[in-house]
Each structure stands twice: as structure tokens, then as C-alpha cells.
C-alpha atoms as a PDB file:
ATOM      1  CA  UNK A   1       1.140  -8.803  55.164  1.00  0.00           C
ATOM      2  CA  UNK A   2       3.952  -7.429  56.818  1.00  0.00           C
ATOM      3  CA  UNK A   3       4.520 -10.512  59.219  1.00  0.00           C
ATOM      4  CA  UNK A   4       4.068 -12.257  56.098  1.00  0.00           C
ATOM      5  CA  UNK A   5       7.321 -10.718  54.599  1.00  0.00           C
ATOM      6  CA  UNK A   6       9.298 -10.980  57.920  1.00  0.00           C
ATOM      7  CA  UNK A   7       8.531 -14.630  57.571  1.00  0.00           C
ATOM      8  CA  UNK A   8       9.548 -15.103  53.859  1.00  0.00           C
ATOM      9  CA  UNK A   9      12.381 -12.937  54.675  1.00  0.00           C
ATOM     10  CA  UNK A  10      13.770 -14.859  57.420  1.00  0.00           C
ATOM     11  CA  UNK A  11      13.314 -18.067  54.967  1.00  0.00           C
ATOM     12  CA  UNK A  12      14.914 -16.600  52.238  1.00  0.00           C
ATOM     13  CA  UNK A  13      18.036 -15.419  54.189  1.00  0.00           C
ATOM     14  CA  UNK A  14      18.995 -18.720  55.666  1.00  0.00           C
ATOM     15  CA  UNK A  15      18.166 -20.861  52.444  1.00  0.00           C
ATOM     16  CA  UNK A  16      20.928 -18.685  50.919  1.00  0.00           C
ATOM     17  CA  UNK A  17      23.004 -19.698  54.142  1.00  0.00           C
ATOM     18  CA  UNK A  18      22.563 -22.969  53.332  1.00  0.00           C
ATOM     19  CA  UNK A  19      24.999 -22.781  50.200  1.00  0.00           C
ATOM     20  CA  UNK A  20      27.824 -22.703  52.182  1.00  0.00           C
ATOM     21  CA  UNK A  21      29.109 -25.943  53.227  1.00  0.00           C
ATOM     22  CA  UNK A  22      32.976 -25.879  54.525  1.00  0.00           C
ATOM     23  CA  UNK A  23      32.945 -22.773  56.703  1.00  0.00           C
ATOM     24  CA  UNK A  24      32.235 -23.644  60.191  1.00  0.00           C
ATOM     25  CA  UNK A  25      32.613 -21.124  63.268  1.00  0.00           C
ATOM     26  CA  UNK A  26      32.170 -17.790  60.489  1.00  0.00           C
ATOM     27  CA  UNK A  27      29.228 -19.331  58.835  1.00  0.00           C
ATOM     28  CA  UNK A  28      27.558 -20.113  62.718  1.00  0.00           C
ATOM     29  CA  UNK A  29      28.608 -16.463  63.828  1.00  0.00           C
ATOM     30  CA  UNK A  30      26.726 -15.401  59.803  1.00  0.00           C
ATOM     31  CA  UNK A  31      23.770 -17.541  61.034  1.00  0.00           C
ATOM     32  CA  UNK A  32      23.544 -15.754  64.653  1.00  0.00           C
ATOM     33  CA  UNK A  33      23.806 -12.685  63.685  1.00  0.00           C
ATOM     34  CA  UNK A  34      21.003 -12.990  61.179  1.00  0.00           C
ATOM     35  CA  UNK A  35      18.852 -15.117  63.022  1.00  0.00           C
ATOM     36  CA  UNK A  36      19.320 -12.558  66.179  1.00  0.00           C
ATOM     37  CA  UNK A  37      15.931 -11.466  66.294  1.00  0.00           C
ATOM     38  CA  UNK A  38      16.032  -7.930  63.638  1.00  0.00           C
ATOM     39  CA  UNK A  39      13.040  -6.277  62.711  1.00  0.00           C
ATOM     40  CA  UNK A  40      13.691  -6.526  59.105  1.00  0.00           C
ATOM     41  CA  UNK A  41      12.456  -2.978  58.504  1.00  0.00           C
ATOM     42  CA  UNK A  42      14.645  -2.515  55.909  1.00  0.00           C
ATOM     43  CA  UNK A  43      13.570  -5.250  53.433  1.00  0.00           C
ATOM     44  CA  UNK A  44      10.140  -5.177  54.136  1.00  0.00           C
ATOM     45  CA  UNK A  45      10.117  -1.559  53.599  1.00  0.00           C
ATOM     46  CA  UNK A  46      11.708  -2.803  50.123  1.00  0.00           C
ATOM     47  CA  UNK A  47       8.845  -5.251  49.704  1.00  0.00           C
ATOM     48  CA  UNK A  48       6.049  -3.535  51.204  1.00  0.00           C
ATOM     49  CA  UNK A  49       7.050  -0.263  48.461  1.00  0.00           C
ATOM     50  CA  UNK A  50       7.046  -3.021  45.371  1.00  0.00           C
ATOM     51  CA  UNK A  51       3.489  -4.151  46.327  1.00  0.00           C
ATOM     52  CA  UNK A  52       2.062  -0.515  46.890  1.00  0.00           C
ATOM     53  CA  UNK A  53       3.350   0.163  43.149  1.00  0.00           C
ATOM     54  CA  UNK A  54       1.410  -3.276  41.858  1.00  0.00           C
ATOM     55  CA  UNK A  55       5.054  -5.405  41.651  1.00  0.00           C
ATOM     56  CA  UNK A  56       5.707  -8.841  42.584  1.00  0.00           C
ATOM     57  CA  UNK A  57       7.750  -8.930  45.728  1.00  0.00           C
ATOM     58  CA  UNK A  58       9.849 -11.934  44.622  1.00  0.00           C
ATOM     59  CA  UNK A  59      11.500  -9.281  42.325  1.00  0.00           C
ATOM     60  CA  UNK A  60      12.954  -7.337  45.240  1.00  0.00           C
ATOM     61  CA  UNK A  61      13.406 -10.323  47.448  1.00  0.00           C
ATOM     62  CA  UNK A  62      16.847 -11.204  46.413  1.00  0.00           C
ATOM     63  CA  UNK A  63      17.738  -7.327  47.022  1.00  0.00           C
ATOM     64  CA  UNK A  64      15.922  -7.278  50.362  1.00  0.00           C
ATOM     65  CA  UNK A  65      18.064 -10.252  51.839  1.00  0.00           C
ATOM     66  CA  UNK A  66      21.615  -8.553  50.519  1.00  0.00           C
ATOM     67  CA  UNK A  67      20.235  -4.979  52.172  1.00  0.00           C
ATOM     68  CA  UNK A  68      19.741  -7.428  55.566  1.00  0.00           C
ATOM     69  CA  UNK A  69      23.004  -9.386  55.288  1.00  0.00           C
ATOM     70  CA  UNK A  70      24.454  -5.209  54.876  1.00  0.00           C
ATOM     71  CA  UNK A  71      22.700  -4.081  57.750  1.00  0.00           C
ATOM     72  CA  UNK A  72      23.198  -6.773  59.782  1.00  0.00           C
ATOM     73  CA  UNK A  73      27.283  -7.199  58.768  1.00  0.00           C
ATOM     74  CA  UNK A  74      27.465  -3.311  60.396  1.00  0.00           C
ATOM     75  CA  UNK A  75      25.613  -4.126  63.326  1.00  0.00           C
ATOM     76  CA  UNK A  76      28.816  -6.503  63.665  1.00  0.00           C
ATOM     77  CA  UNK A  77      31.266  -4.617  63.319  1.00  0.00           C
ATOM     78  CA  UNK A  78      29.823  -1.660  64.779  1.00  0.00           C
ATOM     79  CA  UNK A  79      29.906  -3.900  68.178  1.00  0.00           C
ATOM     80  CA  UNK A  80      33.493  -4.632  68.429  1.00  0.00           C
ATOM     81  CA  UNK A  81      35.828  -3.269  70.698  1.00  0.00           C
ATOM     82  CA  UNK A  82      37.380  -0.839  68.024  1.00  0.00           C
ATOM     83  CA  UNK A  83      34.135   0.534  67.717  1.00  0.00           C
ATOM     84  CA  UNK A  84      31.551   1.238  69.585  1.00  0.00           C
ATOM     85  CA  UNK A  85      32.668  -2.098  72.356  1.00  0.00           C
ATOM     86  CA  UNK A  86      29.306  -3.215  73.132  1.00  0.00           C
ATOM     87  CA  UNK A  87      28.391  -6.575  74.597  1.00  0.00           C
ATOM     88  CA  UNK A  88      24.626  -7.283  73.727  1.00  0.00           C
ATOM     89  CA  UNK A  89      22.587  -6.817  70.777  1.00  0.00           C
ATOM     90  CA  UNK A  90      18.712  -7.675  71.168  1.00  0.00           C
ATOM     91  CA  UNK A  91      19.367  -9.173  74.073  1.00  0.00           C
ATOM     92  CA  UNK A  92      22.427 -11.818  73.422  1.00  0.00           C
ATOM     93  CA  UNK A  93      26.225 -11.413  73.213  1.00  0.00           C
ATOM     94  CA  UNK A  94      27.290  -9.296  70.750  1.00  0.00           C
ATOM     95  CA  UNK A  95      29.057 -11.852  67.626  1.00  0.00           C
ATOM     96  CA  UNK A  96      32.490 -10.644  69.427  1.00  0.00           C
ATOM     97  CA  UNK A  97      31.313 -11.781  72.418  1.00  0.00           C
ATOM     98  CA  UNK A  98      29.602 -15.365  71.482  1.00  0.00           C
ATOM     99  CA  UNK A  99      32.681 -16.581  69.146  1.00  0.00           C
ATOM    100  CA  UNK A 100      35.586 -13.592  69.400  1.00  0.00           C
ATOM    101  CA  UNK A 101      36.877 -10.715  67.517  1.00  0.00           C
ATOM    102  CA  UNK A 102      38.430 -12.557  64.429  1.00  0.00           C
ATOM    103  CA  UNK A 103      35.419 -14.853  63.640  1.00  0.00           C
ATOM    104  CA  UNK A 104      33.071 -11.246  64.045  1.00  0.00           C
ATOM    105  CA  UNK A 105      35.303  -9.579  61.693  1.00  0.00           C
ATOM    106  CA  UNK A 106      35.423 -12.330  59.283  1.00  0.00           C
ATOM    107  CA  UNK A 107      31.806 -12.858  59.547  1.00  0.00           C
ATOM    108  CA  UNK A 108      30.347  -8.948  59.000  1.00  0.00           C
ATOM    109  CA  UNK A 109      33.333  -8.746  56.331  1.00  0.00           C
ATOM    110  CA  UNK A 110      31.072 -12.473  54.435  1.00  0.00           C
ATOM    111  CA  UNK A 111      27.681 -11.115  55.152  1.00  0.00           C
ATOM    112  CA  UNK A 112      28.658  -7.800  53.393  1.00  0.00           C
ATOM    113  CA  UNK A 113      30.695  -9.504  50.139  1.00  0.00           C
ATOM    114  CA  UNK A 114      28.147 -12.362  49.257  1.00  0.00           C
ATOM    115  CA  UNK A 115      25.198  -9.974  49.809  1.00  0.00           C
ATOM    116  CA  UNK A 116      26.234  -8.676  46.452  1.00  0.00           C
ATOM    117  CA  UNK A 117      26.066 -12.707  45.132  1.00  0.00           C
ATOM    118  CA  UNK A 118      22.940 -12.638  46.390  1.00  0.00           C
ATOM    119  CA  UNK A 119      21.390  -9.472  45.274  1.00  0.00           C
ATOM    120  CA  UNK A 120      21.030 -10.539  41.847  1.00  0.00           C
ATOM    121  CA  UNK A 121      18.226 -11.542  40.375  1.00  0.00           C
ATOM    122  CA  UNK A 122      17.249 -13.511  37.521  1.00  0.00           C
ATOM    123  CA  UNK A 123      13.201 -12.019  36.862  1.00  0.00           C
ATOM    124  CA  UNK A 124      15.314  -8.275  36.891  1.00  0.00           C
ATOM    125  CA  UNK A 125      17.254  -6.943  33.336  1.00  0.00           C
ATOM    126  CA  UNK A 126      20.945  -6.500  33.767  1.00  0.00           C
ATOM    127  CA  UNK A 127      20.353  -3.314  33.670  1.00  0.00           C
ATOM    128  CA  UNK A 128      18.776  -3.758  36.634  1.00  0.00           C
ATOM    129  CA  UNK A 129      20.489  -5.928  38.772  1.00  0.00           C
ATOM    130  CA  UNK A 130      23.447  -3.972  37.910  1.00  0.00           C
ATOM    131  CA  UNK A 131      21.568  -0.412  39.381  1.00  0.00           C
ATOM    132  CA  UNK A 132      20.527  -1.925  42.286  1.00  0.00           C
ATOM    133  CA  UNK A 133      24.495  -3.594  43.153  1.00  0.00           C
ATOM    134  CA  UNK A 134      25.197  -0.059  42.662  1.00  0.00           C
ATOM    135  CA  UNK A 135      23.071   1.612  44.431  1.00  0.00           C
ATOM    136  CA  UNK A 136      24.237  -1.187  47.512  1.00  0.00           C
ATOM    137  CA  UNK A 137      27.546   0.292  46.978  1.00  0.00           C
ATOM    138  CA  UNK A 138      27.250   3.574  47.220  1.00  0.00           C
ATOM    139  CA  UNK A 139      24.158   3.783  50.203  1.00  0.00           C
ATOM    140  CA  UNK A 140      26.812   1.381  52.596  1.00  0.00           C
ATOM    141  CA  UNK A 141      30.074   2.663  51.408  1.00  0.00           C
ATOM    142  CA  UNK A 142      32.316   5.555  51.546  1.00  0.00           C
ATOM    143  CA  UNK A 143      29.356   7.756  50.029  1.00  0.00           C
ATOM    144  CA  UNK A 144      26.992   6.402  52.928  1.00  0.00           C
ATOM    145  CA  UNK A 145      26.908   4.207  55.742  1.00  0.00           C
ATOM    146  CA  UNK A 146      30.885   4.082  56.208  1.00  0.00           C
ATOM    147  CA  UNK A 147      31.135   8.107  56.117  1.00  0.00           C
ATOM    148  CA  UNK A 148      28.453   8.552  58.879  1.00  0.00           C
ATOM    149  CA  UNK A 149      30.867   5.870  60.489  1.00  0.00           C
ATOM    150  CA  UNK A 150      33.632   7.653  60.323  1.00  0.00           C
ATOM    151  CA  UNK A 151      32.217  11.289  61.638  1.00  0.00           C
ATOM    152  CA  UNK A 152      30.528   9.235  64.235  1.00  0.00           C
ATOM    153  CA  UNK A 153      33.935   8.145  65.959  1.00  0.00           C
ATOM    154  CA  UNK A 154      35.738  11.902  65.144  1.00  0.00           C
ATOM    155  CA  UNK A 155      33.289  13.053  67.061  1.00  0.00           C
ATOM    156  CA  UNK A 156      33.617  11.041  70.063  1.00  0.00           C
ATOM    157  CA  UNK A 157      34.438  13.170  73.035  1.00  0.00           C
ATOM    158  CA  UNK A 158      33.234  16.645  71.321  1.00  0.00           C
ATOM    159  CA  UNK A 159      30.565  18.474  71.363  1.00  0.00           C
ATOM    160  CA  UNK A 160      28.350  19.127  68.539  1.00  0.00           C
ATOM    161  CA  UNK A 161      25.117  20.835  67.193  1.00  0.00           C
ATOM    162  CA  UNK A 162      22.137  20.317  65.641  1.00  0.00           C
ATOM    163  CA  UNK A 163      23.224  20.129  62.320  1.00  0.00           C
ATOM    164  CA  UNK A 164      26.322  17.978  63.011  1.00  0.00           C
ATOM    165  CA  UNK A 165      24.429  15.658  63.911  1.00  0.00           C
ATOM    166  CA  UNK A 166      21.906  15.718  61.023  1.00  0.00           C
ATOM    167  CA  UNK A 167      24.941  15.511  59.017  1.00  0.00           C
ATOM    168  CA  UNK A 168      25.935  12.786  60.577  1.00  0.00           C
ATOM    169  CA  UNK A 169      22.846  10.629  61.196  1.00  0.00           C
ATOM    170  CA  UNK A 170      21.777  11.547  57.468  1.00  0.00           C
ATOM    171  CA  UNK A 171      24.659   8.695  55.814  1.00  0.00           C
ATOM    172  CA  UNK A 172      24.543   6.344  59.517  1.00  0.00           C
ATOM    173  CA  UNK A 173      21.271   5.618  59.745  1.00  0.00           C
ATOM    174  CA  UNK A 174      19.791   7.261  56.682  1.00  0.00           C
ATOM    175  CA  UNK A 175      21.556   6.116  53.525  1.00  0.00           C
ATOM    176  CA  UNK A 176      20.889   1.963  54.367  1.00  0.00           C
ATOM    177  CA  UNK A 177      17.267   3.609  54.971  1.00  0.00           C
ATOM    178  CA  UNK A 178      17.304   5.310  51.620  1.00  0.00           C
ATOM    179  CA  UNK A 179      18.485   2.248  50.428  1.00  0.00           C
ATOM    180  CA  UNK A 180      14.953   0.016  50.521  1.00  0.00           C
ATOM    181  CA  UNK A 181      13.076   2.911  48.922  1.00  0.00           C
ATOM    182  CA  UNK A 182      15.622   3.959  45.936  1.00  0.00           C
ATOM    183  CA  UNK A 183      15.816  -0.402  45.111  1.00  0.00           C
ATOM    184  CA  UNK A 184      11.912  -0.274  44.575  1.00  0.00           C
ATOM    185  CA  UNK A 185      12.164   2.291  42.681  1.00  0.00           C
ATOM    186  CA  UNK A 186      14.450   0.530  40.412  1.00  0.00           C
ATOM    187  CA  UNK A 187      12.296  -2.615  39.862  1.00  0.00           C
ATOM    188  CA  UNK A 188       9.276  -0.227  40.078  1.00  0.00           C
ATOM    189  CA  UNK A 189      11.041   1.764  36.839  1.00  0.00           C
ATOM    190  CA  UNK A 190      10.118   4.603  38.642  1.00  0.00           C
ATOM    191  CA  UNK A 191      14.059   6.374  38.100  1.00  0.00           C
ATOM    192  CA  UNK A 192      12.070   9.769  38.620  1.00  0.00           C
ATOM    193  CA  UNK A 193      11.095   9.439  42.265  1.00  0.00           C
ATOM    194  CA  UNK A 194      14.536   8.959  43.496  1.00  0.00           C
ATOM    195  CA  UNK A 195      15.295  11.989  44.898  1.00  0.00           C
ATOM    196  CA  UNK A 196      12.118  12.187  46.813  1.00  0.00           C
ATOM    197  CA  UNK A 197      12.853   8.797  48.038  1.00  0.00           C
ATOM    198  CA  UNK A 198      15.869   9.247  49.018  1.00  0.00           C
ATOM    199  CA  UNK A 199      14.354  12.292  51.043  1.00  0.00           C
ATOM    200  CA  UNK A 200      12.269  10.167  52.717  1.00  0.00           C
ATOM    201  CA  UNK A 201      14.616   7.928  53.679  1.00  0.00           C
ATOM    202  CA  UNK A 202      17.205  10.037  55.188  1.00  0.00           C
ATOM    203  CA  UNK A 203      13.870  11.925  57.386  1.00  0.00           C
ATOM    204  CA  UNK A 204      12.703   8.132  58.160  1.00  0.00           C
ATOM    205  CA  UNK A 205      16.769   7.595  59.595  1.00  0.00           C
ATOM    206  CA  UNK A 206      16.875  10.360  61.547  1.00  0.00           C
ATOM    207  CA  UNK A 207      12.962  10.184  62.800  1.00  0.00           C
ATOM    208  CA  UNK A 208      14.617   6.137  63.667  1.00  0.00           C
ATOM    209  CA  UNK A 209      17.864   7.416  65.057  1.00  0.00           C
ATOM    210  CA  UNK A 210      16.175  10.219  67.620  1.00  0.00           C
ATOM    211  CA  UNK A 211      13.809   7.272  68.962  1.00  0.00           C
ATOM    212  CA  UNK A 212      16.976   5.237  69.568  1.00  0.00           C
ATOM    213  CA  UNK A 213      18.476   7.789  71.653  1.00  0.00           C
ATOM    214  CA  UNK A 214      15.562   8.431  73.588  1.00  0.00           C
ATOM    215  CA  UNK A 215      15.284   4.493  74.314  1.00  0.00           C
ATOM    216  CA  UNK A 216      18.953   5.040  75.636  1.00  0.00           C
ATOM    217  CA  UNK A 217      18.527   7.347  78.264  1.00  0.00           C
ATOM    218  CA  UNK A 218      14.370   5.890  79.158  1.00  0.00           C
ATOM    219  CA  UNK A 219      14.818   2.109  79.050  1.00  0.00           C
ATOM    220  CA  UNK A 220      16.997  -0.391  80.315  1.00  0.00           C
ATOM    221  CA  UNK A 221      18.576  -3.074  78.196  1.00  0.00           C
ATOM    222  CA  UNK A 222      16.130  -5.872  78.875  1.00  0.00           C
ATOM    223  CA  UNK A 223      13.676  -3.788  77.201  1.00  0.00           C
ATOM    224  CA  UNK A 224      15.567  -2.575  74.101  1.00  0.00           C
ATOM    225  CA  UNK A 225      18.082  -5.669  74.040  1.00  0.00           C
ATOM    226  CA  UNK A 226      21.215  -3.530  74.166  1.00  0.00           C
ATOM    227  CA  UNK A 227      23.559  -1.365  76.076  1.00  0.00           C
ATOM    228  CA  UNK A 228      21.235   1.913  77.040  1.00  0.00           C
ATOM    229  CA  UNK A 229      24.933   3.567  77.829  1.00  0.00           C
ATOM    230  CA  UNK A 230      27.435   3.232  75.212  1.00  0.00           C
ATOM    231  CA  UNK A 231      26.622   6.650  74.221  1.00  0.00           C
ATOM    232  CA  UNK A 232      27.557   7.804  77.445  1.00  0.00           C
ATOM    233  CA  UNK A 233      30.514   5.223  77.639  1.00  0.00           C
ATOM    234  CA  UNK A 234      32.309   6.226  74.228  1.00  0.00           C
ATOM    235  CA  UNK A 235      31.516  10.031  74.766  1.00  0.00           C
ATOM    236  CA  UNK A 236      28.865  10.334  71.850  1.00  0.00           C
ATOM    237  CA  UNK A 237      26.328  13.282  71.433  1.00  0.00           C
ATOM    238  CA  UNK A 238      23.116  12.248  70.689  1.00  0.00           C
ATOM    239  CA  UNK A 239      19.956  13.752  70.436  1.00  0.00           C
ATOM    240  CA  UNK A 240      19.112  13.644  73.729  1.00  0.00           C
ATOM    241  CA  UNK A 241      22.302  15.133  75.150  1.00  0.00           C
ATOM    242  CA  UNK A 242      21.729  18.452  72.950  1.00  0.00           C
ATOM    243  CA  UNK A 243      17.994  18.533  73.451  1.00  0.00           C
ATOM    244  CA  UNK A 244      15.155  17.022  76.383  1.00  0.00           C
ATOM    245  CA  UNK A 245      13.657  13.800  75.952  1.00  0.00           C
ATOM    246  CA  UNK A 246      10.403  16.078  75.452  1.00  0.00           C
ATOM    247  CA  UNK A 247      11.897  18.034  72.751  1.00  0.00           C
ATOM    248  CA  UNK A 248      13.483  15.108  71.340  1.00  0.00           C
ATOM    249  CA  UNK A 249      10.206  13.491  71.031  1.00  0.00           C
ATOM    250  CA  UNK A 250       8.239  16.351  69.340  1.00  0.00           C
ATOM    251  CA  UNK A 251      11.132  16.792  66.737  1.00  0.00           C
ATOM    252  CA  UNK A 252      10.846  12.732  65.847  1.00  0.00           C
ATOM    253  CA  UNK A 253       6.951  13.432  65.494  1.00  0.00           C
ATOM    254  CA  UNK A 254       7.686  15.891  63.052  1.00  0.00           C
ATOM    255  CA  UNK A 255       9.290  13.938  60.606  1.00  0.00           C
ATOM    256  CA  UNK A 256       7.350  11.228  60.865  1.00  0.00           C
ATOM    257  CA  UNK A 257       4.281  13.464  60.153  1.00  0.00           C
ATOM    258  CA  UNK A 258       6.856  14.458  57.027  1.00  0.00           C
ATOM    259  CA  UNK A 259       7.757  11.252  56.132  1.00  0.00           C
ATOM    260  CA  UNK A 260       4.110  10.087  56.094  1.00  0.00           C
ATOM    261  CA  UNK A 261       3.413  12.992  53.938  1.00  0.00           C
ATOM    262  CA  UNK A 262       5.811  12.764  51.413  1.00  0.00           C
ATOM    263  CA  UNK A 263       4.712   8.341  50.819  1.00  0.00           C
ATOM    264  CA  UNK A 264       1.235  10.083  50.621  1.00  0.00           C
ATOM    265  CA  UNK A 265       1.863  11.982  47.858  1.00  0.00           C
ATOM    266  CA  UNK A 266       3.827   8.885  45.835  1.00  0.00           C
ATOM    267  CA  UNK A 267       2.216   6.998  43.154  1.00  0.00           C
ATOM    268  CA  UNK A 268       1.164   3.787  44.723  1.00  0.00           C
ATOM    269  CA  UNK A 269      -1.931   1.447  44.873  1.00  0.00           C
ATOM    270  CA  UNK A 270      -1.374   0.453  48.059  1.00  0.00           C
ATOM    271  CA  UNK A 271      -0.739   1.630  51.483  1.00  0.00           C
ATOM    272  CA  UNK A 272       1.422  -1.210  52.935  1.00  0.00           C
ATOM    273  CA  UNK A 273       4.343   1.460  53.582  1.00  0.00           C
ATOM    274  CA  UNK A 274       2.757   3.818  54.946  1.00  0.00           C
ATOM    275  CA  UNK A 275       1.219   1.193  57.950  1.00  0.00           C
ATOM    276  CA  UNK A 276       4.545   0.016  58.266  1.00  0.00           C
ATOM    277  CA  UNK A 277       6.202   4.084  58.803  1.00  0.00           C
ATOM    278  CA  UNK A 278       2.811   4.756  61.095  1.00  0.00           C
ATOM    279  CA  UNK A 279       3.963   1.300  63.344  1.00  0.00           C
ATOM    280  CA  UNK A 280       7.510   2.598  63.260  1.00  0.00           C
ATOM    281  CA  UNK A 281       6.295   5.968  64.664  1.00  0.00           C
ATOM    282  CA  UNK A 282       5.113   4.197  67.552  1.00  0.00           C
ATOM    283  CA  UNK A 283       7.882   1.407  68.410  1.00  0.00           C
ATOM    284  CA  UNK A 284       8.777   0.805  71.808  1.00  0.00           C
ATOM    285  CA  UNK A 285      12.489  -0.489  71.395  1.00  0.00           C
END
């Protein structure tokens, strides 16, 4: 089932691309970006947690395809030369690179202001559809996603600990990973597992981020589709330059053992999301 929603996913995204008929080289730059090969984990984490509470995923699908175009708008950006200055992402130019740095900008800044067009949904209440715009808002923004952001490039150049980087990784890569989990929830009606979701989500980020870094420094960028040393170029810490690869490794099976855990003890019906965290434990790029 979970090919199944990377498929309806990918339909679903560039139907609502279709809309848009006057833009031309920031629509195409929208389209490659989207269509550049993700995972998806996000939504179908979204997805997979409505069906393992006994929802309809077409409730969440309109929510799932803004939390992509989010996700997918900070890849963007993160890639330009003010950033992080990286020229591949899975295994193509960066959007910087294929069109240049105005049409990237413009394009991440598109993805990220009609994902909120597109997040709402007609089967959801307003009460609803205004929860989960908010809840969008706050996981990416200055409360989330944008604050890991901006600690991530202060910290360029200096050297920090365990817990800085916890800190750090917990609103990066956590928060849009929160995000799936505290949306279900929201459809689900099920306001009083949000703080345990949001648990597992920031665990899940970091479990997600330490694998990254340990691609970095073990695989080259045909195999993980990206550059293995911008770390090393933009003088970043990472897991792996505070820890071994070995140590990194047994601290990322940890909280997936956690993570798996905590979905265990949820209320579901189903056990879609906890496949899809076990095949995420073992992901090779």
C-alpha cells in the first residue's frame, strides 16, 4: 500500500500543478523539483497514520501534497549558494543549477505559499482545515523548520556537542517530521496524542538525520544522489564528526527501536506506519 500512496501522491501533486497556466520557467523549476525523484516519506507517513486509525486517506491527501510542496520548497532553497551551495540533489542539478538562482528562489518561495491553497480540504470542518494550515505554519516556520535553519548556519565553523546538535536537528529535520503525524491526528480527532506524536516525530528526525550523516562520510554521490561533502565544505558538525560511524549507527538504532515503540503503543488498527518506520530503519540512501 505504500507504493500505492507514492503513486497517488505523485498524481495528486502535479494535477494541482496543472492549475497554473501563465508561469513558465518558475512553474518548470516547481515541476522539477517535485518530480525529482523524493521518497515522499512525509505524506505517506500522513496517509499511512489515517489508515492505521480506520480514516479515508483522501482526507489527508490535500495536506500530504502541501507538507511535500513544504519539504520540497526547503530542499530548494537549502541548495543555493547562500546556503548550503550544493549542486546535485538525487542525482540532478540542484533547481539553482538547472534554471539559476532567481527562478530557484521564486520557485521554493510558490511551492511553499500555494501549499497552503492546497492544503485545504473540502471532506475536513473548518475547524479543521484551519488546525492543520496552522499546524503547517508553525512545524516550517520560525517555531520549526526555519529555526533549525538558522542554528544550522551559526554554527558553521564551530564546534558543538551532543545536545547542540539535538537541539538543532530536533526543529531541521524533526518538526516537518512531526508534521505528518500531528495532521493525522487532526483528521483522526485524536487532539490527545499530540504530544506523543510530536515525540515521535522529532526521535524519527533525528534517527533520519544521523543516517544522513553516516551516508555522507560512507557513500559517494551516485549512490545517495547528492554531495557526500558539503558538510565538510561549509564547516558543519554532524553526527559523525562528534561520534564514529559505529557509534553513530548504534545511537540511530536506538531511536528507531523508540520510535517503533512509542507507534506500538498508539491506538491504531493497522500497522501501515510502523512497516513504513521499520523500512526507514533500514534505507540505504
Amino acid at each position: 500500500m505504500i507504493t500505492d500512496y507514492r503513486k497517488i501522491i505523485n498524481a495528486e501533486l502535479n494535477q494541482n500543478l496543472s492549475r497554473y497556466q501563465n508561469s513558465d520557467q518558475v512553474l518548470s523549476a516547481m515541476s522539477y523539483a517535485l518530480n525529482n525523484g523524493g521518497k515522499r516519506i512525509r505524506p505517506i507517513l500522513l496517509l499511512s497514520l489515517l489508515n492505521d486509525f480506520g480514516f479515508d486517506y483522501h482526507l489527508g491527501l490535500k495536506a500530504a501534497c502541501a507538507l511535500e510542496m513544504i519539504h520540497t520548497y526547503s530542499l530548494i532553497h537549502d541548495d543555493l549558494p547562500a546556503m548550503d551551495n550544493d549542486d546535485f540533489r538525487r542525482n540532478n542539478p540542484t533547481v539553482h543549477r538547472k534554471y539559476n538562482e532567481a527562478v530557484a528562489i521564486l520557485a521554493g518561495d510558490a511551492l511553499l505559499t500555494e501549499a497552503f491553497n492546497i492544503a485545504i480540504n473540502d471532506l475536513l470542518t473548518p475547524k479543521q482545515n484551519i488546525a492543520i494550515i496552522r499546524a503547517l505554519a508553525d512545524y516550517s516556520g520560525l517555531n520549526g523548520m526555519i529555526l533549525g535553519q538558522e542554528i544550522d548556519l551559526a554554527s558553521e565553523g564551530k564546534e558543538l556537542n551532543l545536545t547542540d546538535l539535538i537541539l538543532m536537528h530536533k526543529y531541521k529535520t524533526g518538526k516537518l517530521l512531526a508534521l505528518p503525524f500531528v495532521i493525522a491526528c487532526i483528521i483522526a480527532k485524536q487532539d490527545q496524542l499530540f504530544e506523543i506524536v510530536d515525540k515521535i516525530g522529532i526521535l524519527l528526525g533525528r534517527a533520519f538525520q544521523i543516517q544522513d550523516d553516516i551516508f555522507d562520510v560512507t557513500k559517494s554521490l551516485a549512490e545517495i544522489g547528492k554531495d557526500t561533502d558539503s558538510d565538510r565544505k561549509n564547516q558543519k558538525c554532524t553526527y559523525t564528526t562528534i561520534m564514529s560511524v559505529t557509534e553513530a549507527e548504534k545511537a540511530c538504532n536506538e531511536l528507531y527501536i523508540e520510535v517503533e515503540n512509542l507507534i506500538t503503543d498508539l491506538p491504531l488498527n493497522d500497522d501501515q506506519t510502523l512497516s513504513l518506520i521499520k523500512s526507514l530503519s533500514t534505507r540505504q540512501y
